[in-house]
Structures are given as C-alpha cells and as structure tokens.
C-alpha atoms as a PDB file:
ATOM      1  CA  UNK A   1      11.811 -10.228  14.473  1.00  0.00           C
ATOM      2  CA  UNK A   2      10.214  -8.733  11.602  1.00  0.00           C
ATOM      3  CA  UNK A   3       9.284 -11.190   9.021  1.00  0.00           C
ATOM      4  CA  UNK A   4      10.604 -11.639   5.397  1.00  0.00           C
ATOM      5  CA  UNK A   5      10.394 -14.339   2.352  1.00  0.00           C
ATOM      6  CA  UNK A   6      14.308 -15.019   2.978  1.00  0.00           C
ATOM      7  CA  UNK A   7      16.950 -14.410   5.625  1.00  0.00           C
ATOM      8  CA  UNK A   8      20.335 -14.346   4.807  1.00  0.00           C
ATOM      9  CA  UNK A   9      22.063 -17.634   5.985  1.00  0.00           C
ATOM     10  CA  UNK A  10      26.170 -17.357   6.414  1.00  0.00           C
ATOM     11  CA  UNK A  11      28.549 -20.256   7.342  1.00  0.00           C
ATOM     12  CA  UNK A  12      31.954 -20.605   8.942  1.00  0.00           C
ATOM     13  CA  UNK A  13      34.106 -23.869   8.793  1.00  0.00           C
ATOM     14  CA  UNK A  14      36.163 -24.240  11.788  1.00  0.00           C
ATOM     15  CA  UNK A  15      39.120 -25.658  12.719  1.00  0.00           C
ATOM     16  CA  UNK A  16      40.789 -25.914  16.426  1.00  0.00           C
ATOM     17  CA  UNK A  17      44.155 -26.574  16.610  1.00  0.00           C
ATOM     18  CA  UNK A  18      44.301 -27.120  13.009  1.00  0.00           C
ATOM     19  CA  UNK A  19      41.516 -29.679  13.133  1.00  0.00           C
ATOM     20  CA  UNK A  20      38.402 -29.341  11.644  1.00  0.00           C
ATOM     21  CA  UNK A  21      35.526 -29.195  13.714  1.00  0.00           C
ATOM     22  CA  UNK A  22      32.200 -28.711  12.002  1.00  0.00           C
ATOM     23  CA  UNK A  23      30.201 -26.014  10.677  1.00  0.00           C
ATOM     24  CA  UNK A  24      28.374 -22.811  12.056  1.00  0.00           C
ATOM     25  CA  UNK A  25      25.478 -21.412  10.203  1.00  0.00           C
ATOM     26  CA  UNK A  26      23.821 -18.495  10.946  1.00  0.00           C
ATOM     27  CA  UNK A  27      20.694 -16.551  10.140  1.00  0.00           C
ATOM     28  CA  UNK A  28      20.720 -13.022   9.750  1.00  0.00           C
ATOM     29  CA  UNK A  29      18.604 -10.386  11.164  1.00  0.00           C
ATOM     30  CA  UNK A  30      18.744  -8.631   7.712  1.00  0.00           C
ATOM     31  CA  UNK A  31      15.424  -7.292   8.341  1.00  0.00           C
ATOM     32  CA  UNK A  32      15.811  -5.142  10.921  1.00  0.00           C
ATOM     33  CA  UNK A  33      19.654  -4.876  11.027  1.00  0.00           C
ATOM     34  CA  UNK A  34      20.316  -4.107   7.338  1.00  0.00           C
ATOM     35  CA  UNK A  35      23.427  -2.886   7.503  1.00  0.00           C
ATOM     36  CA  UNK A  36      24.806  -5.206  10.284  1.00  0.00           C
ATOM     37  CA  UNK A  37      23.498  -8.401   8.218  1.00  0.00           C
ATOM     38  CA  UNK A  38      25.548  -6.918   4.641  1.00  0.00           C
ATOM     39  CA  UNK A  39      28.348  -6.020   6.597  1.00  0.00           C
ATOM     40  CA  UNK A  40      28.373  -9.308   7.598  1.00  0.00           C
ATOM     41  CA  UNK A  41      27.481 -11.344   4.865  1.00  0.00           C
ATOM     42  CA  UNK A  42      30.377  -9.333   2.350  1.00  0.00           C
ATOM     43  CA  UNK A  43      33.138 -10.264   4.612  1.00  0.00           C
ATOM     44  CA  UNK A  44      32.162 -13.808   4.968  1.00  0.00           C
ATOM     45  CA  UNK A  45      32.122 -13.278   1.277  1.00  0.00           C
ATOM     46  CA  UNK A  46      35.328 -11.500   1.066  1.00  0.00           C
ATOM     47  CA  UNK A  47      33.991  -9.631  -2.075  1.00  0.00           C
ATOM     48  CA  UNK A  48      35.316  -5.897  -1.350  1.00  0.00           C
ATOM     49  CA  UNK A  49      38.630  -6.273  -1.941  1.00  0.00           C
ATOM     50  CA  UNK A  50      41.254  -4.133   0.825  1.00  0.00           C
ATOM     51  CA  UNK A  51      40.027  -2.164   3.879  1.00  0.00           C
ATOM     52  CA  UNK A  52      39.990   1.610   3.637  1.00  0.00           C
ATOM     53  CA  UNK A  53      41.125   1.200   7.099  1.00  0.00           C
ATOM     54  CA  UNK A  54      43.100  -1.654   7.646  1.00  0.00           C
ATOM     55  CA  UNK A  55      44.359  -2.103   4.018  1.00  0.00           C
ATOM     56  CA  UNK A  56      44.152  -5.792   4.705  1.00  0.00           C
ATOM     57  CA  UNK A  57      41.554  -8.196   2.468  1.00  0.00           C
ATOM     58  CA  UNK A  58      37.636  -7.401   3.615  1.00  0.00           C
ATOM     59  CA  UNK A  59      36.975 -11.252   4.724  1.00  0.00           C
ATOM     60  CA  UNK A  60      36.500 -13.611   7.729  1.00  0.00           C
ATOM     61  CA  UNK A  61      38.458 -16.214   6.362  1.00  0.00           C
ATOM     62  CA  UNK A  62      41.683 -17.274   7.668  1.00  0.00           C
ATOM     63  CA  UNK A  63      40.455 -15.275  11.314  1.00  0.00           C
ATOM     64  CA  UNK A  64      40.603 -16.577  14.544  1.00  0.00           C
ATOM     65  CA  UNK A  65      38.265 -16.553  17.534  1.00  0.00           C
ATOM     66  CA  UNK A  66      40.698 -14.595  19.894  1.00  0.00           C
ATOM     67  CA  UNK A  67      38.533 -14.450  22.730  1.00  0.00           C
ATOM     68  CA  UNK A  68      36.296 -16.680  24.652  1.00  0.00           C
ATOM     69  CA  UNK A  69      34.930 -16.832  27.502  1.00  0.00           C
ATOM     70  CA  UNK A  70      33.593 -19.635  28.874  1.00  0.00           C
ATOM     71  CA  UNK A  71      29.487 -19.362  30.154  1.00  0.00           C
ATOM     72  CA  UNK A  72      29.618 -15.661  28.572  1.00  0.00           C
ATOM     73  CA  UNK A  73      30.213 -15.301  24.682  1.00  0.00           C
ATOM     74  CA  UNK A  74      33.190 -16.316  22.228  1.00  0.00           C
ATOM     75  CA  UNK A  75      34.395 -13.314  20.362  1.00  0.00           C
ATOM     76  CA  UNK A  76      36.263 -13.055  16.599  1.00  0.00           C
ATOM     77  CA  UNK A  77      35.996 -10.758  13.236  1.00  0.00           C
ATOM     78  CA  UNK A  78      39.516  -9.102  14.034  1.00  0.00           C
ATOM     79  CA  UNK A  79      40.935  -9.808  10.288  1.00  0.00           C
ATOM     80  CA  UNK A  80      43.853  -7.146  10.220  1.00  0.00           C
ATOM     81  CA  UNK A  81      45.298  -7.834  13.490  1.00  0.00           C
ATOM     82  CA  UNK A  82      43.465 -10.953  15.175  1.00  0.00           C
ATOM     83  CA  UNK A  83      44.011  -9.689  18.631  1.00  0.00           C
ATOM     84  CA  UNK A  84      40.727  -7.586  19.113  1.00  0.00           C
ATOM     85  CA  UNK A  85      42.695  -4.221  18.177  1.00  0.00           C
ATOM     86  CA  UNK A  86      41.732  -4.596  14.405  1.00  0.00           C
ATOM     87  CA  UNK A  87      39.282  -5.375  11.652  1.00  0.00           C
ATOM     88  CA  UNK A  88      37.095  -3.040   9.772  1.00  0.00           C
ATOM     89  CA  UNK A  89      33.877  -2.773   8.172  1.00  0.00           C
ATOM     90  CA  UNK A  90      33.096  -2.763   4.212  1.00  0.00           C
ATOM     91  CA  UNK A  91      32.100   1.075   4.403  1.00  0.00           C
ATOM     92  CA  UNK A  92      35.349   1.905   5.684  1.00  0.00           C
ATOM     93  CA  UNK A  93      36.048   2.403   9.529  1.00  0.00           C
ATOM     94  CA  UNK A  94      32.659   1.881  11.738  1.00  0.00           C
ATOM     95  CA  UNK A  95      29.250   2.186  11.000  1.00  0.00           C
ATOM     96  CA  UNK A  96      26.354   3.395  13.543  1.00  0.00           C
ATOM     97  CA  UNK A  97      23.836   1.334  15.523  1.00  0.00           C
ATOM     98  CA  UNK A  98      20.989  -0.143  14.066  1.00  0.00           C
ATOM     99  CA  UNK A  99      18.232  -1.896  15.919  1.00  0.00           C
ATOM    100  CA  UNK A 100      19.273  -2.083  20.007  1.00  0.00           C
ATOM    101  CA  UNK A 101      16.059  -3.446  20.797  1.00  0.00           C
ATOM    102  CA  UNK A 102      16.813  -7.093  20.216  1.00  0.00           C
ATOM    103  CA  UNK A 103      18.310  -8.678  24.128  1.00  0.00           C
ATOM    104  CA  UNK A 104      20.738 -11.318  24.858  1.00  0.00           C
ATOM    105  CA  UNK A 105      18.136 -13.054  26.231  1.00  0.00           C
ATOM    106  CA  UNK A 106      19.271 -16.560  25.135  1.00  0.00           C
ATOM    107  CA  UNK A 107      22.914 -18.879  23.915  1.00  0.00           C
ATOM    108  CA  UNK A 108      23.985 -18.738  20.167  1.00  0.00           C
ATOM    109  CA  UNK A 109      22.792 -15.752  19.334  1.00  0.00           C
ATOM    110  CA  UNK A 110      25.367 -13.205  17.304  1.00  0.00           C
ATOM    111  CA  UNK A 111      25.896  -9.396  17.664  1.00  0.00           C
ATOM    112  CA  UNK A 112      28.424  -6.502  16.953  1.00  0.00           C
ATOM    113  CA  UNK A 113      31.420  -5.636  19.371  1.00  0.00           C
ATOM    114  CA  UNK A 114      32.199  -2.079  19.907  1.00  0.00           C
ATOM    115  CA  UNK A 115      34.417   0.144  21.607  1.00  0.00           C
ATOM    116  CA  UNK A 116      30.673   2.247  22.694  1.00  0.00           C
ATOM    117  CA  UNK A 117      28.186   3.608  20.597  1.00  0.00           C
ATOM    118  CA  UNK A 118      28.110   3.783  16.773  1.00  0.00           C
ATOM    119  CA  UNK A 119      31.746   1.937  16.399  1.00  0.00           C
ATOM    120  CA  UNK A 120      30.800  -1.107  14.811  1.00  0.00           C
ATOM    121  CA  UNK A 121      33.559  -2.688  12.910  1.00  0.00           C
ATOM    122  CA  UNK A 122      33.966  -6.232  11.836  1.00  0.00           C
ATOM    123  CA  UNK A 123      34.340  -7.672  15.316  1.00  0.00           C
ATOM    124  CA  UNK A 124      31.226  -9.632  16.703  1.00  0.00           C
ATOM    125  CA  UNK A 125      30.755 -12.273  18.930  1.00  0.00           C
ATOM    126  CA  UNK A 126      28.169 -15.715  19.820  1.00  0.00           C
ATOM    127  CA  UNK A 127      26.337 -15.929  23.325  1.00  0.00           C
ATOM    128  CA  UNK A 128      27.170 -18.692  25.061  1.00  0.00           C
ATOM    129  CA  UNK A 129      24.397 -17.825  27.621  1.00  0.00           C
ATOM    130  CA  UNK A 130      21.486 -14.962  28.076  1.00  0.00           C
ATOM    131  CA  UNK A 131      23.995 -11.874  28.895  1.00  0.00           C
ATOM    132  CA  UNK A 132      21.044  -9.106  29.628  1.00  0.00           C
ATOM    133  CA  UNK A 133      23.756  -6.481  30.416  1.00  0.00           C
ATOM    134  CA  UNK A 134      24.432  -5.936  26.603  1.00  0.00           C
ATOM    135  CA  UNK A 135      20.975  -5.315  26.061  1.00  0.00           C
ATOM    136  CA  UNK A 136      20.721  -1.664  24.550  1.00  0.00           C
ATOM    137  CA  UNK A 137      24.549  -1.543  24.150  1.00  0.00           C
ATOM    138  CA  UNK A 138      25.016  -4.119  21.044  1.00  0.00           C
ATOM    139  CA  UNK A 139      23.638  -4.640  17.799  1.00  0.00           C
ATOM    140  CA  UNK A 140      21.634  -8.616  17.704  1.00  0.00           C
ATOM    141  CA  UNK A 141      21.790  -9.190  14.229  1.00  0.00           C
ATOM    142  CA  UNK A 142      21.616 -13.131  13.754  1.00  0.00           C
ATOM    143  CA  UNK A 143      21.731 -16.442  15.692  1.00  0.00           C
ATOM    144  CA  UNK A 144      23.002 -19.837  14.965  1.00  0.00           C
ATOM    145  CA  UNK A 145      20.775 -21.947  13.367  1.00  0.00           C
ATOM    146  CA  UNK A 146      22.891 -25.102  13.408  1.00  0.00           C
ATOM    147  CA  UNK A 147      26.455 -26.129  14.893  1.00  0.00           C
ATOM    148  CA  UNK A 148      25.939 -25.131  18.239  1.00  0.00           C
ATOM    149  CA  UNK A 149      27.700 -28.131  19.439  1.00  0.00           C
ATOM    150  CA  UNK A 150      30.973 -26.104  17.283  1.00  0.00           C
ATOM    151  CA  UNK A 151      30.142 -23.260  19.225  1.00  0.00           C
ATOM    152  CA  UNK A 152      30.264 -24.843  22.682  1.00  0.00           C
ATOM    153  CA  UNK A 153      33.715 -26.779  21.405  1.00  0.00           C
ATOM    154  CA  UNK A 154      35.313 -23.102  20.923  1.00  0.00           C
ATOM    155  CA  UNK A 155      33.793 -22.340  24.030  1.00  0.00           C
ATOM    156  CA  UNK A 156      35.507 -25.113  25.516  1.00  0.00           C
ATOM    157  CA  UNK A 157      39.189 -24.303  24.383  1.00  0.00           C
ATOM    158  CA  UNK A 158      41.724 -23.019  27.285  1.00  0.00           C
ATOM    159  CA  UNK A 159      42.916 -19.710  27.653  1.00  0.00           C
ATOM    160  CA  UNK A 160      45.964 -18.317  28.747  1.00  0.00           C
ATOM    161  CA  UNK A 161      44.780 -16.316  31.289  1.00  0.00           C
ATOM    162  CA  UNK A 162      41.788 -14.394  32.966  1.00  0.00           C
ATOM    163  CA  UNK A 163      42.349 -10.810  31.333  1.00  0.00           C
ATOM    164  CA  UNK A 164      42.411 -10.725  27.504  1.00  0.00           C
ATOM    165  CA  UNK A 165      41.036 -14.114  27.725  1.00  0.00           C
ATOM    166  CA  UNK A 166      43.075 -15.598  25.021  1.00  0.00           C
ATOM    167  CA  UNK A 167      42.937 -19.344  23.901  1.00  0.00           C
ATOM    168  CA  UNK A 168      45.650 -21.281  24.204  1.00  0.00           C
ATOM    169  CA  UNK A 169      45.075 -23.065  20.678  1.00  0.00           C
ATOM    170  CA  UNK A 170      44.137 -21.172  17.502  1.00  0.00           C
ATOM    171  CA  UNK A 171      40.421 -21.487  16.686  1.00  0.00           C
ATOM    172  CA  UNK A 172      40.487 -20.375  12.572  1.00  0.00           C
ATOM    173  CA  UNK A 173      37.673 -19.450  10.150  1.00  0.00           C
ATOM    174  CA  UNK A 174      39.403 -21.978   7.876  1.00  0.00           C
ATOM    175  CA  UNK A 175      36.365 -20.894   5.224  1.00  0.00           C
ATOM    176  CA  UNK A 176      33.095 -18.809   5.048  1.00  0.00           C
ATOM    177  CA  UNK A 177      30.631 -17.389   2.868  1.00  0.00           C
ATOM    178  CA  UNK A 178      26.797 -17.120   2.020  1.00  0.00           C
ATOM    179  CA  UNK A 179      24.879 -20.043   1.862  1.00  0.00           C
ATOM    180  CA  UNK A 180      22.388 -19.630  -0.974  1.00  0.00           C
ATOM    181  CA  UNK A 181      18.561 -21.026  -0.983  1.00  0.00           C
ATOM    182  CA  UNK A 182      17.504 -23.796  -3.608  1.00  0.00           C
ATOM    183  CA  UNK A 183      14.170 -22.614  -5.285  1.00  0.00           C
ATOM    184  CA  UNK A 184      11.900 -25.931  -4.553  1.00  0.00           C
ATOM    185  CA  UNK A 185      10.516 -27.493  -7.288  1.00  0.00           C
ATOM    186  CA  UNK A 186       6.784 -29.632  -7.981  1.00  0.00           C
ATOM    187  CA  UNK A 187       6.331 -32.857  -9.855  1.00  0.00           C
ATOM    188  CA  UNK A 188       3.656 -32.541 -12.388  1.00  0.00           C
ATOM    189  CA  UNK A 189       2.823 -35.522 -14.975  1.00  0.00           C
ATOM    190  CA  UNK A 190       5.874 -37.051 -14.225  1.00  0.00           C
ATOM    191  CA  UNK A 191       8.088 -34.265 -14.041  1.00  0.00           C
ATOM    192  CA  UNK A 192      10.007 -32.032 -12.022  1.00  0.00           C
ATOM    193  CA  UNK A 193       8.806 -28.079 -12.939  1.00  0.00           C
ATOM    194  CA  UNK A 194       9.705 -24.807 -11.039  1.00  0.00           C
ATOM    195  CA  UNK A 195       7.204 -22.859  -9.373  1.00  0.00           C
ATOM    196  CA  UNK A 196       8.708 -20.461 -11.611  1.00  0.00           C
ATOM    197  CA  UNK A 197       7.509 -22.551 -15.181  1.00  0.00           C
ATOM    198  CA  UNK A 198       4.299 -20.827 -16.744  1.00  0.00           C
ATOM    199  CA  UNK A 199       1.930 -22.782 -17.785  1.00  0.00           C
ATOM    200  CA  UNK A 200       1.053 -22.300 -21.930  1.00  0.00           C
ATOM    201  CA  UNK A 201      -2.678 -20.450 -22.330  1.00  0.00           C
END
C-alpha cells in the first residue's frame, strides 16, 4: 500500500441477536482508494443526509450483515433495503473502480460488492479467508485492524439456507463512525506540551 502520515480508521459496534458483541475497526486504504475510503467513512458517519437514490438516510447504522458465508466473506452496507437489493453511495447511485490491484490474498480484509464493473454502491463485505477469484473484480479498500474475533462470531451465525445465504439471527451495525487520532504530546520541565507548542525566540 502506498504510504501516508494517517489512514482513516472507521468502527462498527455490533450486536447479534440483539446482543452486543464487540467492536470492528478498520483501516482504510484512503491512499490508493480515495473514493472507496470517503464513501465509506461518510456513511459510517451518516453526514449526507438522504440518498439521491434510495431516499433513505446515507449511514451504516442500524444495517445488518445479510449475508455470510462461512470460510468465504460476510457481506452488509444494504441500508435502504437490507436484503442485498439496496443501498447507495454518497455521490448518488454507483461510483467506478478505483485501484483493482490490491488481492484477497488474506482473512479480514474489506472491499466493495458490485453487480460488475464500475457499480459500486454502499454494499461491501470482510474476507473470512484469501478468496483470489475476486482479485481484479473488487475494489480492497481497508482491513480490520482489531475485532477479528467479532468478525469470525458473524461468521459463525446460521443461515437459513444455502442460496441467498441469509442468517438466521439479525447481525446489526447498532453504531459506527470515524475514529479520530489523538495528536501525542512530550513532557518538557515537568509538563505536558504538543509537538505543535513553539518554542519563544
């Protein structure tokens, strides 16, 4: 990946069966994948008000995981219609590939569902496992940085059956958003100063 000062960071809090289960947080390829990363990062947000689309509120929260599939990926983002028939991205509709270089070479990695090329909406699902197939076909535009045991818990859910893989309990966003950096701070003589504080001349 290229390299940056910051990457975004983005968290979900997850309940199963309307327990809670933990936290996901992700890092965000917003380095390479740009428009993948905002697109993202606004609807875990939920900053941009109604879909164009969907006319239903731009966000993750209150969204379900609606498909998983057990030693493949677990799938969500559908906000309108939480079936995988929905959802929407915050410049209206889909938006084009970015960077297909990046392979699902690994678990707990995150990348954009489509219906084929250049239909990215607000759907996007976690490897459970390296899945080289999608290579070239999906946008990698993050990974999970910590709550993979949460990940392997939705993983672990029931479904109802073997075609729209559906779990049998509802796995909910119960909450989302960016997860902002603290700006470290020195001791000197004593006391805590920013990197930021200039010294006088």
């Amino acid at each position: 990946m290229g390299k940056h000062k910051f990457k975004t960071r983005c968290y979900f809090d997850i309940k199963i069966d309307s327990q809670p289960v933990g936290r996901i947080v992700f890092e965000l390829f917003n380095d390479v994948c740009p428009k993948a990363a905002e697109n993202f990062k606004k609807l875990c947000q939920g900053v941009c008000g109604l879909g164009l689309k969907t006319g239903k509120p731009l966000t993750y929260q209150g969204s379900i995981f609606h498909r998983v599939i057990k030693g493949f990926m677990v799938q969500g983002g559908d906000f309108s219609n939480k079936d995988g028939t929905g959802g929407e991205s915050i410049y209206g509709g889909t938006f084009a590939d970015e960077c297909l270089t990046t392979e699902h070479d690994r678990p707990f990695l995150l990348s954009m569902a489509n219906r084929g090329p250049n239909t990215n909406g607000s759907q996007f699902f976690i490897t459970t496992a390296p899945a080289p197939h999608l290579n070239g076909k999906h946008v990698v535009f993050g990974h999970v940085i910590s709550g993979e045991d949460v990940v392997r818990k939705i993983e672990a859910v029931p479904i109802s059956d073997t075609k729209a893989h559906r779990p049998v309990k509802p796995i909910v966003i119960e909450c989302c958003g960016e997860l902002i950096p603290v700006k470290k701070s020195k001791v000197v003589g004593g006391e805590k100063k920013s990197k930021k504080t200039k010294k006088a001349k």
